[in-house]
Protein backbone atom coordinates (compact mmCIF):
# COMPACT_ATOMS: atom_id res chain seq x y z
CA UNK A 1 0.00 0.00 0.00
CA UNK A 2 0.94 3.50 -0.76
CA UNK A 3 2.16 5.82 2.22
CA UNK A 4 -1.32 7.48 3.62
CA UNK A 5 -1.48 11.42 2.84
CA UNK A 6 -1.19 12.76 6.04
CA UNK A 7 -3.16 15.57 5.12
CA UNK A 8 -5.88 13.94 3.98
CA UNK A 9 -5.79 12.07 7.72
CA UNK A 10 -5.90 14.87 9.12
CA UNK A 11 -8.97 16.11 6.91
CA UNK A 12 -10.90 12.79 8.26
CA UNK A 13 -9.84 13.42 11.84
CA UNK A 14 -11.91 16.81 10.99
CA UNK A 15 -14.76 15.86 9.37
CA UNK A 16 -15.39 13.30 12.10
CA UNK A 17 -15.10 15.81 14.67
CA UNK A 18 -16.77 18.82 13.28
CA UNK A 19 -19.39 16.58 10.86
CA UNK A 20 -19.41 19.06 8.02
CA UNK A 21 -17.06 19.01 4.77
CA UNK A 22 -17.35 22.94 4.83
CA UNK A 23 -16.34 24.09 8.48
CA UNK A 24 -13.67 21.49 7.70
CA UNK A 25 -12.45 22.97 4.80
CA UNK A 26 -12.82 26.59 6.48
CA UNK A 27 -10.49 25.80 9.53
CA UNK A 28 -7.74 23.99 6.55
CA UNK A 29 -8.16 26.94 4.64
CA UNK A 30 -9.01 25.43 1.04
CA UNK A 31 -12.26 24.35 -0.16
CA UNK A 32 -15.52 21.57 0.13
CA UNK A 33 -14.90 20.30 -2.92
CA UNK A 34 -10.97 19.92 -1.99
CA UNK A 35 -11.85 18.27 1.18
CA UNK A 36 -13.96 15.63 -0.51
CA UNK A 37 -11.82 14.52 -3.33
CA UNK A 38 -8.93 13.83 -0.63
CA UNK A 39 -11.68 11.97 1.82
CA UNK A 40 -12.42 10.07 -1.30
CA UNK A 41 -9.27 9.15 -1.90
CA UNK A 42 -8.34 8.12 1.29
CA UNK A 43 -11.66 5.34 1.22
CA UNK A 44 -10.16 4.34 -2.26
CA UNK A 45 -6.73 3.59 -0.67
CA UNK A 46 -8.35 2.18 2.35
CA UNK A 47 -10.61 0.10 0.26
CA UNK A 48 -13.19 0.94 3.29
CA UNK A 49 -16.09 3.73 3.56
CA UNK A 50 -14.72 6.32 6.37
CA UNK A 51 -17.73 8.16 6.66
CA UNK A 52 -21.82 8.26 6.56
CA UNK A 53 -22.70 11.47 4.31
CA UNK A 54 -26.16 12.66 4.12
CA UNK A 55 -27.06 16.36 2.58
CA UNK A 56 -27.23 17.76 6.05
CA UNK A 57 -24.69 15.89 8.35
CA UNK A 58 -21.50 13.97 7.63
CA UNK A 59 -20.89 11.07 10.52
CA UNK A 60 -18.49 8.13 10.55
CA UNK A 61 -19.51 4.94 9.68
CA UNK A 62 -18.52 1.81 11.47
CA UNK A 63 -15.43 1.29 9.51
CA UNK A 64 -14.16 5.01 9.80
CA UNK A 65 -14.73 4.25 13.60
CA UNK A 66 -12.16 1.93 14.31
CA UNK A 67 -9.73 3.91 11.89
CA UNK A 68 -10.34 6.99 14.28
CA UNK A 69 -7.59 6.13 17.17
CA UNK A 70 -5.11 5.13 14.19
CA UNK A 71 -5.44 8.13 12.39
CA UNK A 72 -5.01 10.12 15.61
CA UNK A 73 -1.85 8.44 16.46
CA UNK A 74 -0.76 8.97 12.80
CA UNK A 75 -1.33 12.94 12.68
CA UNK A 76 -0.13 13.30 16.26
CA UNK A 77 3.11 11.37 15.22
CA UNK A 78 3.91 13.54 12.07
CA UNK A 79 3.21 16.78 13.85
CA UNK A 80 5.95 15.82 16.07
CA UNK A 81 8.17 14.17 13.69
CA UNK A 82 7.54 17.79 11.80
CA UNK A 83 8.18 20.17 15.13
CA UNK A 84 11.69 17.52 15.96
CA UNK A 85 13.89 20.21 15.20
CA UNK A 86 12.28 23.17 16.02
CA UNK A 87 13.81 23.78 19.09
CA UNK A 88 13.07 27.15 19.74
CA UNK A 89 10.53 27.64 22.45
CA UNK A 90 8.00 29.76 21.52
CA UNK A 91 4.92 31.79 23.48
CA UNK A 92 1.34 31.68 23.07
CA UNK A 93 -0.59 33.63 25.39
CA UNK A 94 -4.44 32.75 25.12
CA UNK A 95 -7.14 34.38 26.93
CA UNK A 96 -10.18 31.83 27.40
CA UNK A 97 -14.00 33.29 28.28
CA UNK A 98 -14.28 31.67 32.18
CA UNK A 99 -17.75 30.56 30.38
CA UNK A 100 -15.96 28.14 28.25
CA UNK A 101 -13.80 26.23 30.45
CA UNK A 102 -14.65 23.18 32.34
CA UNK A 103 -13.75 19.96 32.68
CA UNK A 104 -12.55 19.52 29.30
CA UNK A 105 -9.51 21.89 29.80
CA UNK A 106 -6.97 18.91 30.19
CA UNK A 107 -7.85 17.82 26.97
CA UNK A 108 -7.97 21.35 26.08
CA UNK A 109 -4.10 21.69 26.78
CA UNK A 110 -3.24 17.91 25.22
CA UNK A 111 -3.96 18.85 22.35
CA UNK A 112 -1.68 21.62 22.42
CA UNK A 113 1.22 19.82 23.77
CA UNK A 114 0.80 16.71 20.87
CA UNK A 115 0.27 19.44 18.13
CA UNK A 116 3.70 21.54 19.67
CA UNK A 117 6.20 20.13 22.78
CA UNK A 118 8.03 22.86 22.24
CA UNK A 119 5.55 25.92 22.49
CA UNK A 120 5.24 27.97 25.90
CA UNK A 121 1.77 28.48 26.67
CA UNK A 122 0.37 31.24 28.49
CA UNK A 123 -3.42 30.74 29.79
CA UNK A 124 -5.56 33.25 31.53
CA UNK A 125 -9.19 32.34 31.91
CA UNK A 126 -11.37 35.73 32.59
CA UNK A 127 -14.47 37.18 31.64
CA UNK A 128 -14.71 39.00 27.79
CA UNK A 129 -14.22 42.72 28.99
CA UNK A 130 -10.98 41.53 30.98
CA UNK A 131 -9.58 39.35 27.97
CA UNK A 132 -10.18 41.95 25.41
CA UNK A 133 -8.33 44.32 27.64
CA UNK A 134 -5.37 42.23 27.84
CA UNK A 135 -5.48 42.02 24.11
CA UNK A 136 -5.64 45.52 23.31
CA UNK A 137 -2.46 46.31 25.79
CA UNK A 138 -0.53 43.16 24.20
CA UNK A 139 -0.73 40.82 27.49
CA UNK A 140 -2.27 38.47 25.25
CA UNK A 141 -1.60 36.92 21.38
CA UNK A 142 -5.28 35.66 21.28
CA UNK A 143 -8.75 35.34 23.02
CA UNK A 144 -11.67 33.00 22.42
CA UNK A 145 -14.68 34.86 24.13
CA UNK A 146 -18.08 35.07 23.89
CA UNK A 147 -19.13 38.04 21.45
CA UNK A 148 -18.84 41.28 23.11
CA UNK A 149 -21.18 43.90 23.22
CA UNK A 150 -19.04 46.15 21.24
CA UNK A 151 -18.63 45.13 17.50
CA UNK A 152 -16.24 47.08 16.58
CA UNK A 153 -13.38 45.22 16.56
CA UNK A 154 -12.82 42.19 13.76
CA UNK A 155 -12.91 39.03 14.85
CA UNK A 156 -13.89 35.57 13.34
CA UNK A 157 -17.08 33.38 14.97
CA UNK A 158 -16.05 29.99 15.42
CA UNK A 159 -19.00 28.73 16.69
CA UNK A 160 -22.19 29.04 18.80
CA UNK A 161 -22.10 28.06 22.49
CA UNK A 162 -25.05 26.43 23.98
CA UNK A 163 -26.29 27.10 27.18
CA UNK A 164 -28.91 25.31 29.95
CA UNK A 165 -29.87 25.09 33.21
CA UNK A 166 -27.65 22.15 35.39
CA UNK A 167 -28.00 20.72 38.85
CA UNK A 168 -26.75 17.75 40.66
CA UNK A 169 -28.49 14.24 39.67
CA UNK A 170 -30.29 14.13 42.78
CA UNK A 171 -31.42 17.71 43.44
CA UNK A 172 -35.13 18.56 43.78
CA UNK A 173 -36.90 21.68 43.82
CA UNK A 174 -38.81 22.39 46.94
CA UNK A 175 -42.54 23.20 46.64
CA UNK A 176 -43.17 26.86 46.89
CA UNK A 177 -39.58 28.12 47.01
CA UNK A 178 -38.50 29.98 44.21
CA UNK A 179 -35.50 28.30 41.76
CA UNK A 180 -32.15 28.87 43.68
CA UNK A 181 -29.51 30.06 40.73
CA UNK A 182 -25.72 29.98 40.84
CA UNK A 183 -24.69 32.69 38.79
CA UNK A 184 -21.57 35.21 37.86
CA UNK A 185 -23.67 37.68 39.35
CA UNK A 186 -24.45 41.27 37.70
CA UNK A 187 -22.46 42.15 35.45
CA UNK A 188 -23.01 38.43 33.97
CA UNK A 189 -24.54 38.79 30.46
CA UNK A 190 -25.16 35.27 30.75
CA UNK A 191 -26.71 35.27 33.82
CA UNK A 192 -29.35 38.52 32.59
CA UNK A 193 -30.59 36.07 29.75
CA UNK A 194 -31.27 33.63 32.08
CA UNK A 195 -32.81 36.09 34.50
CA UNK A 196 -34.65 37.84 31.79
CA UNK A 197 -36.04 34.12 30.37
CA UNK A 198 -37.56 33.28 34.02
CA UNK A 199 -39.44 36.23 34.17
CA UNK A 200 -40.85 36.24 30.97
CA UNK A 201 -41.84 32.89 32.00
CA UNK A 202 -43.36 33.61 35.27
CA UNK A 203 -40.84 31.38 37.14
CA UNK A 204 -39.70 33.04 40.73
CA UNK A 205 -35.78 32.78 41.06
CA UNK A 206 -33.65 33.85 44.16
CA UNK A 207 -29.62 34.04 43.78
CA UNK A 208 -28.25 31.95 46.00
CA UNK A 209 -24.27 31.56 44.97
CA UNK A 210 -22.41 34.06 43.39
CA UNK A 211 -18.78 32.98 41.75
CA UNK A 212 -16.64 33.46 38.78
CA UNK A 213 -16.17 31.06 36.22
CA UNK A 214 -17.66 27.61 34.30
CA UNK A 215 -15.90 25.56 37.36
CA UNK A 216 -17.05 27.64 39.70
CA UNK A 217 -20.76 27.60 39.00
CA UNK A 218 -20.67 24.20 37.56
CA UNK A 219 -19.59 23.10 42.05
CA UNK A 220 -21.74 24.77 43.45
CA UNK A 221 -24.57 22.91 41.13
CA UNK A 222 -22.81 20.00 41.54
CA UNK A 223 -22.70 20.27 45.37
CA UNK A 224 -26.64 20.37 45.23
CA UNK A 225 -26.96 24.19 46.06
CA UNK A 226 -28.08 25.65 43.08
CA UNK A 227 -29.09 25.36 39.40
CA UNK A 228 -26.69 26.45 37.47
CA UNK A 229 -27.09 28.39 33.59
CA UNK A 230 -23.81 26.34 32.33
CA UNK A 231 -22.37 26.26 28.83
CA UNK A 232 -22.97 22.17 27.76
CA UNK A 233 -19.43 21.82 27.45
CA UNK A 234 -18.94 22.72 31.03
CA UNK A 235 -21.54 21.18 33.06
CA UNK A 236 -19.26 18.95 35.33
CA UNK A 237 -19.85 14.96 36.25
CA UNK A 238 -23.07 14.54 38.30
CA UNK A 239 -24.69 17.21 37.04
CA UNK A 240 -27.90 17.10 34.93
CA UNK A 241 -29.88 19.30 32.33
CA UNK A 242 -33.30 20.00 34.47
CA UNK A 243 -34.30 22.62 31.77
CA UNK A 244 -37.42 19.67 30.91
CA UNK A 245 -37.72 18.34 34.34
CA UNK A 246 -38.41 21.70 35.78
CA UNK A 247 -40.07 23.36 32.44
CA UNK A 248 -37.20 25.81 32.12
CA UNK A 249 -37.38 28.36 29.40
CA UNK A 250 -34.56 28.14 26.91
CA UNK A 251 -31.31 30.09 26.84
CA UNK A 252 -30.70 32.18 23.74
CA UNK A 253 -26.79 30.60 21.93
CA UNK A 254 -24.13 32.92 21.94
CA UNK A 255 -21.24 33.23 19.68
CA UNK A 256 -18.10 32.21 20.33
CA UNK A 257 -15.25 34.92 18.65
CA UNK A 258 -11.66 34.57 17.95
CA UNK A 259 -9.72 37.69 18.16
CA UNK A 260 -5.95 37.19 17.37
CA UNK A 261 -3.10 39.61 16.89
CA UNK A 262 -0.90 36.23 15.91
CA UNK A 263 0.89 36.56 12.49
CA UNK A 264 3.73 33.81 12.74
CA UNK A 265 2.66 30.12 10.90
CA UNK A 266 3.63 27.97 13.83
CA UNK A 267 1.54 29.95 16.97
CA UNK A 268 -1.72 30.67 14.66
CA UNK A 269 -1.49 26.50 13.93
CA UNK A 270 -1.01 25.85 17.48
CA UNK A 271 -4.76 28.27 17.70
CA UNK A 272 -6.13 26.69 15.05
CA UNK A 273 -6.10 23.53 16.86
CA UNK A 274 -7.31 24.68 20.05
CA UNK A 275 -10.35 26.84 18.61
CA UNK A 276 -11.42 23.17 17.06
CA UNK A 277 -12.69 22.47 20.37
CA UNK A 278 -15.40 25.12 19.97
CA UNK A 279 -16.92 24.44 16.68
């Protein structure tokens, strides 16, 4: 068998994880069409179907299933082979909405470290006023935050966050007590949709837990002391959506943005891979 183009790998590895050929070929930078004829011809040289494609979704099939770890192992190992002799350690300093971050981070900052061993990163973990702040005095290279109020500046969506209402497996509500909420508190824009959904709704709420961040909120829920309004990504183990238990109304999406003042090849790959995670 011919050696496997790596690129097209790492095409698969995207179209499994994303499940569209065109925000695939948007984060490789080339084109649908592009993306399929190298999928094809990676089934062709496989002699095996990879993946399921119907007009609105693209999933794997069985086959492209078990060729999933492989193919992982393959990219990760020619990123590395590729970054061998790049010894130069270089910085990327990444501001991360505190809405966005939960229990995923480790897997967050793998991916990093498979894509680059050599890169120095830099995390801070804030709320979007804060992050864009750090960007505009040149604390930070990047920032993934939900979409500020300001559109001014120009920055690229990379996806939609979705947000509900979480609270430990066994928590109840009590009869005639109004729905206890964790929130960021005030200044929350999150936490005003939320606010502003109840009482449209008629539902009585009472703050009960006020902290800063995904992690945070995503305890005290877990700890059975609140419900939570938690991005899906972060809702921590033992906590459940109770948006249908407890006829909750739903939480508007809100954009995710990538602002980035990077400019060198190896840092803005290094972001490309991380801001997968959030499409």
């Amino acid at each position: 068998m011919k050696a496997m183009d790596v690129d097209a790998v790492r095409a698969f590895l995207l179209a499994a994880e994303l499940q569209s050929f065109t925000r695939t070929a948007d984060v490789l930078g080339t084109t649908q069409s592009a993306v399929s004829l190298k999928l094809q011809r990676l089934e062709t040289q496989l002699g095996r179907r990879l993946l399921e494609r119907t007009p609105r979704h693209v999933r794997l099939s069985a086959e492209g299933l078990a060729f999933l770890g492989v193919a992982r192992e393959l990219v990760s190992s020619h990123d590395r082979a590729a970054a061998a002799f790049e010894t130069e350690q270089r910085r990327l300093a990444i501001g991360i909405n505190q809405q966005l971050v939960g229990s995923e981070l480790p897997l967050l900052l793998r991916r990093l470290r498979d894509h680059d061993p050599n890169l120095r990163v830099e995390m801070r973990i804030g709320g979007t006023g804060e992050l864009m702040r750090g960007l505009d005095d040149g604390e930070l290279d990047a920032v993934l935050v939900l979409r500020p109020e300001d559109r001014g500046k120009r920055g690229k969506a990379v996806g939609a966050e979705s947000f509900s209402w979480f609270a430990a497996a066994d928590w109840a509500p009590r009869a005639g007590q109004p729905l206890p909420l964790a929130t960021q508190g005030e200044s929350c824009r999150v936490r005003a949709e939320a606010v502003r959904a109840l009482e449209r709704a008629g539902i009585a709420w009472d703050e009960v837990f006020v902290g800063k961040g995904a992690a945070i909120l995503g305890a005290a829920a877990a700890a059975g002391l609140a419900v939570a309004v938690l991005a899906r990504r972060a809702a921590p183990a033992g906590t459940v959506d109770v948006s249908g238990l407890l006829s909750l109304p739903p939480i508007r999406a809100q954009d995710v943005m990538l602002y980035s003042k990077l400019s060198d090849r190896r840092t803005r790959e290094a972001l490309r891979v991380l801001t997968l995670a959030f499409q």
